[in-house]
Structure formats: C-alpha cells, structure tokens
Protein backbone atom coordinates (compact mmCIF):
# COMPACT_ATOMS: atom_id res chain seq x y z
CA UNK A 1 58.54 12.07 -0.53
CA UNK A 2 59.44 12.33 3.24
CA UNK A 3 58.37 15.60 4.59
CA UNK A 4 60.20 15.89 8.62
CA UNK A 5 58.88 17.96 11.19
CA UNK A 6 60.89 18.08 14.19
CA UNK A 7 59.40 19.06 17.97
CA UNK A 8 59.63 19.12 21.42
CA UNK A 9 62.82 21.17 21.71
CA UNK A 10 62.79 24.00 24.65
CA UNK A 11 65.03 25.47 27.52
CA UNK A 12 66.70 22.80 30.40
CA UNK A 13 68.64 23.21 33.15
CA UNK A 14 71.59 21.01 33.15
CA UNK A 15 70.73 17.77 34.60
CA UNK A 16 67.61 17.86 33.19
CA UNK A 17 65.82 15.73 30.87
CA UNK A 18 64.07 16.66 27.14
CA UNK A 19 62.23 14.53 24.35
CA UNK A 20 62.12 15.52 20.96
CA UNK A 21 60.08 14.11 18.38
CA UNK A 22 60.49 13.89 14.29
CA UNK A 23 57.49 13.06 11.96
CA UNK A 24 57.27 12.49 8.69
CA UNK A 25 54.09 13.77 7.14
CA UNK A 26 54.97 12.40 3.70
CA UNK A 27 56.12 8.37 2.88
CA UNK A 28 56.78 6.28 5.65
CA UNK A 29 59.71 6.05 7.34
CA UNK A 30 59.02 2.14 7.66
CA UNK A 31 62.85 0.32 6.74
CA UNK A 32 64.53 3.97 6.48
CA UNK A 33 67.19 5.33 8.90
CA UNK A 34 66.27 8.06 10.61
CA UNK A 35 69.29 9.83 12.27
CA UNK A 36 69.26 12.75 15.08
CA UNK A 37 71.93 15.58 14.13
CA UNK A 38 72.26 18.74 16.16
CA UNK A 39 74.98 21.90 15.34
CA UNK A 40 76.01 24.70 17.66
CA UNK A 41 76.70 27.62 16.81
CA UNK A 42 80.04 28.15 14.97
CA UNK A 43 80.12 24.50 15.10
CA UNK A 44 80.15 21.95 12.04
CA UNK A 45 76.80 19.98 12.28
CA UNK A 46 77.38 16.56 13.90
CA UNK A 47 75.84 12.97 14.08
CA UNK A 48 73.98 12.19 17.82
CA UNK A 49 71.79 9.38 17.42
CA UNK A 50 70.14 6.94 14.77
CA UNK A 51 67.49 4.12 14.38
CA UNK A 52 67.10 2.04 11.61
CA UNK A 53 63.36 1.37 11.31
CA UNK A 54 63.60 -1.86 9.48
CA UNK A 55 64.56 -3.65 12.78
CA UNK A 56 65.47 -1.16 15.16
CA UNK A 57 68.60 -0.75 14.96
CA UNK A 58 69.82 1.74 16.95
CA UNK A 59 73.31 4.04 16.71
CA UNK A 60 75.27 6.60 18.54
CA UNK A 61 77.75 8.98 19.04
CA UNK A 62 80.15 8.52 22.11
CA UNK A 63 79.20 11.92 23.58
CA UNK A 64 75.72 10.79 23.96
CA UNK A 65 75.77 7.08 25.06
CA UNK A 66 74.04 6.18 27.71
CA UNK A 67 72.51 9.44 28.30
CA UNK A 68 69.91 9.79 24.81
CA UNK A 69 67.91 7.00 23.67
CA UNK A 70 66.66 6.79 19.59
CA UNK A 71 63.34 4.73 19.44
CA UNK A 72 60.47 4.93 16.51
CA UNK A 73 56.89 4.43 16.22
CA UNK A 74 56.40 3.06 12.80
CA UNK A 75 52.41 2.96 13.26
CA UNK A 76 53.17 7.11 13.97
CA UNK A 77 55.55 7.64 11.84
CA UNK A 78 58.05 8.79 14.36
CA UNK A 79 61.42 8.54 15.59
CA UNK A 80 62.02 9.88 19.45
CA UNK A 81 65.45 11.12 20.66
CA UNK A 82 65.07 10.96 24.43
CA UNK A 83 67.81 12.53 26.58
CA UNK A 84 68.66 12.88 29.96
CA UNK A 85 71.45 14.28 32.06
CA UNK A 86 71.86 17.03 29.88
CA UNK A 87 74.85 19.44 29.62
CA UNK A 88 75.08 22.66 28.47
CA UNK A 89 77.40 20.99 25.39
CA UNK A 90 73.94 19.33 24.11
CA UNK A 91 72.63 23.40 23.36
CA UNK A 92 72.11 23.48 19.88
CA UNK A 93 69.75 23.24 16.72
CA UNK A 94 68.83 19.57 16.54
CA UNK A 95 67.83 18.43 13.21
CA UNK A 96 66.35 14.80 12.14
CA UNK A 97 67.15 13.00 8.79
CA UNK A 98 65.94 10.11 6.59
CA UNK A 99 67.78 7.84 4.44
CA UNK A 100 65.71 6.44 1.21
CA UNK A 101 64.50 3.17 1.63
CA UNK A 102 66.14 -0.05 2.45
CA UNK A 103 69.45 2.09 3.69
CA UNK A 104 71.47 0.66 7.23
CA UNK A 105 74.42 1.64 7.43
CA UNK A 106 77.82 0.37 8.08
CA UNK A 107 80.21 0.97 10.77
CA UNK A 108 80.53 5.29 10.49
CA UNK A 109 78.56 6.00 7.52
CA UNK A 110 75.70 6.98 10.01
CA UNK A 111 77.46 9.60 11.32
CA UNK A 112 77.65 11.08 7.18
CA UNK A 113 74.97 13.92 6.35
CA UNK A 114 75.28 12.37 2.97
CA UNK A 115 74.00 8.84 3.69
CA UNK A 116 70.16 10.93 4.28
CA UNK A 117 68.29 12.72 1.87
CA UNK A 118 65.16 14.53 3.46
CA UNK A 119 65.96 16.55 6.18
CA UNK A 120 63.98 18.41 8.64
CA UNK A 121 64.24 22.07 9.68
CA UNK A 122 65.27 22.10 13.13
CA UNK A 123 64.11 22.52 16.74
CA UNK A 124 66.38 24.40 19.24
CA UNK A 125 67.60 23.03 22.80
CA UNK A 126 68.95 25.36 25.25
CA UNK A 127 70.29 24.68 28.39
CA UNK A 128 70.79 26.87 31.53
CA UNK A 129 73.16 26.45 34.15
C-alpha cells in the first residue's frame, strides 16, 4: 500500500520560487508514476506535472513548462515538484498521486485522476502579489 504525504507548500510572492515534496511511507514508488495535481478553489482539479520512476520519465502540463520541474529520489522515496516564476494562477491545493506498479502512460492519460490510485492529502500554495 502507498501511503503519500505531501510538504513544503507555503505563501510566495509572485516571481518567487517553492519546492514541494511527496513521500510515500508505504510500498515504493520504484517503476510507479507519480503525478503532481493542484485545484483552486471553485476550480476542477487539474494535472501539473508527472515522473515515471521506472526511467524518469517526466510529463507536463503547458501552463507549467519550463517553469516546474518533476524529479524523484527512488533511494527516498520521493518525487519533487520544483517551481519557479510563480504566478498567482499556481495558488491552490496541490496534491501528489501514484499509479500501481509498472503504469506509464500514453500521450494524455497522465493528465486522468483515474490512471492513479493512492492519493495524498494536500499541501496549500499561496501566492501574494
């Protein structure tokens, strides 16, 4: 069972950079994708960033490229979602996800909630003007 714990989420001025973190404390995430999500307030939740571990594999969203990076730590366990130049549309709950094992996938399907199955609970990101 994967068990995610997300961190590192806080208050940025635009511009600014932030690093958030998302361990697993349960099975390895080793040849899993792990994918970055984040909603908004009265906003459907939406795909940012993802990393299959397997080979490192990386995806993401058009909003963020070039701006957050998706890297993982297999030894730790973790997946990173680094991201810089920040603008006050990044505000909002950013969640982390897992796929089972042995999952990449195809063109879109990373962007689907329904491609993971564990999911953590959340850390916030605010951003001030």
């Amino acid at each position: 069972q994967v068990q995610l714990v997300e961190s590192g989420g806080g208050s940025v001025e635009a511009g600014g950079s932030l690093g958030l973190s998302c361990t697993s404390s349960g099975d390895t995430i080793l040849r899993r994708t792990v994918g970055w999500f984040r909603q908004a307030p009265g906003t459907e939740r939406e795909g940012v960033a993802a990393i299959y571990t397997g080979d490192g594999r990386t995806y993401y969203a058009d909003s963020v490229k070039g701006r957050f990076t998706v890297s993982g730590d297999n030894a730790k366990n973790t997946v990173y979602l680094q991201m810089n130049s920040l603008k006050p549309e990044d505000a909002a709950m950013y969640y982390c996800a897992a796929t089972e094992p042995w999952t990449k996938p195809g063109g879109t399907a990373w962007l689907r909630q329904t491609t993971y199955t564990y999911w953590g609970q959340g850390t916030q990101v605010a951003l001030s003007s």
